[in-house]
Protein backbone atom coordinates (compact mmCIF):
# COMPACT_ATOMS: atom_id res chain seq x y z
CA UNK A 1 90.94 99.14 103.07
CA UNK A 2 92.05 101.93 101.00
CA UNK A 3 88.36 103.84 99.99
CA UNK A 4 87.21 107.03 100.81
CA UNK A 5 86.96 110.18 99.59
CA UNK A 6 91.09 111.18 100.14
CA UNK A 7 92.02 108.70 97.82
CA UNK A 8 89.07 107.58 95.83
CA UNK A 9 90.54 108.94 92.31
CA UNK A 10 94.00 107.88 92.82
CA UNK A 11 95.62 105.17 91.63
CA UNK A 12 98.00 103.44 94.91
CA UNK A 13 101.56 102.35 94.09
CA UNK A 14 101.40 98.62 93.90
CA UNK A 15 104.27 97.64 96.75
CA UNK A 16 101.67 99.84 99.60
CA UNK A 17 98.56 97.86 98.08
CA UNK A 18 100.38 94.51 98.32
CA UNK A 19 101.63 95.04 102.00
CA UNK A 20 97.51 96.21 102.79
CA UNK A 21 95.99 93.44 101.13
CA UNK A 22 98.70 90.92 102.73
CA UNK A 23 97.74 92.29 106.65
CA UNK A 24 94.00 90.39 106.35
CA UNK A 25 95.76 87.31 105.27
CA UNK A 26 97.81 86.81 107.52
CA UNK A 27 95.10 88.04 110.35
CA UNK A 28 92.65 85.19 108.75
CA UNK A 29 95.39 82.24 108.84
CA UNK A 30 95.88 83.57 112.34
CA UNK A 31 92.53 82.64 113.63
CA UNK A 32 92.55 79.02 112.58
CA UNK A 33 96.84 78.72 113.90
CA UNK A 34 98.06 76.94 117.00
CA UNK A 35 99.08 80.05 119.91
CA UNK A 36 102.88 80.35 119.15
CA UNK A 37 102.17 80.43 114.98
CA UNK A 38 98.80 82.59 115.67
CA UNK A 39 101.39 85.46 117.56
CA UNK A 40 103.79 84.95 114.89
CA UNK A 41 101.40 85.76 112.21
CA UNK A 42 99.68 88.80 114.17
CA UNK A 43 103.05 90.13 114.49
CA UNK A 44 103.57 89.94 110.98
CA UNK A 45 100.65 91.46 110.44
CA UNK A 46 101.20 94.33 112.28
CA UNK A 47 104.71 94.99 110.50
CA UNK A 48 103.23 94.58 107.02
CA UNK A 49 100.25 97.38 107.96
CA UNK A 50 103.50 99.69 109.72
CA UNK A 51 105.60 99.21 106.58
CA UNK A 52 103.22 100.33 104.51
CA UNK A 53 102.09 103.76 106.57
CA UNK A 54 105.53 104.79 105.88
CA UNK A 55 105.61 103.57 102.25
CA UNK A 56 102.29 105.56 101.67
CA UNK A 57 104.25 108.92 103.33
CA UNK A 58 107.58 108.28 101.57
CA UNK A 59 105.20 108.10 98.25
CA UNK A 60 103.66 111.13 98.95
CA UNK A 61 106.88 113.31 98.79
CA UNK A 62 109.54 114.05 96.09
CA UNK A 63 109.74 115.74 93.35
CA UNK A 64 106.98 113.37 91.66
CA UNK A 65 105.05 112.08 94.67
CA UNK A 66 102.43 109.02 93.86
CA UNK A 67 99.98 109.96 96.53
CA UNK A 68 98.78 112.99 97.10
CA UNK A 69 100.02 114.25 100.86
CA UNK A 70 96.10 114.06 101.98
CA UNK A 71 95.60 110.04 100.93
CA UNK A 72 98.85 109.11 102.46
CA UNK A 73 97.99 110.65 105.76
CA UNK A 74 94.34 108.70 105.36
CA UNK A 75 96.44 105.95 104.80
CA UNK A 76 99.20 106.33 107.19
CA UNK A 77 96.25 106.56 110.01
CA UNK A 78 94.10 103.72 108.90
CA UNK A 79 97.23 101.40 109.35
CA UNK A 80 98.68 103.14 112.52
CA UNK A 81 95.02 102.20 114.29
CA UNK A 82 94.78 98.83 112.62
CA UNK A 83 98.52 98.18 114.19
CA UNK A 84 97.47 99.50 117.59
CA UNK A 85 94.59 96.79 118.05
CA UNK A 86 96.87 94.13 117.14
């Protein structure tokens, strides 16, 4: 999910790629769910992808940021789009 250009030769914090490699899971186990567990999992989903657009931007800033400002706004965008379709 995280490839491109922006943040091709940076490493990403381990708590943003956990919380982008969880979304698909859950999006997968949703497909094969009964309705009421299927919306459950979505909305799951769609927290884990929000959580970590603002992980990726609070990473980017500080005194020693983790991601540089341009791959957390890649970031921050990819999720925001992938939350808006769920």
């Amino acid at each position: 999910m995280v490839q491109g250009p922006s943040c091709e030769p940076e490493t990403i914090p381990a708590a943003i790629k956990h919380k982008l490699d969880r979304a698909p899971e859950l999006l997968d186990e949703a497909v094969s769910s009964p309705p009421v567990k299927a919306r459950s999992l979505r909305k799951k989903a769609k927290h884990f992808l929000t959580r970590a657009g603002a992980a990726a931007l609070r990473a980017s800033r500080g005194r020693k940021p983790k991601l540089s400002a341009v791959c957390a706004a890649s970031i921050k965008e990819t999720t925001d789009r992938l939350a808006g379709k769920l």
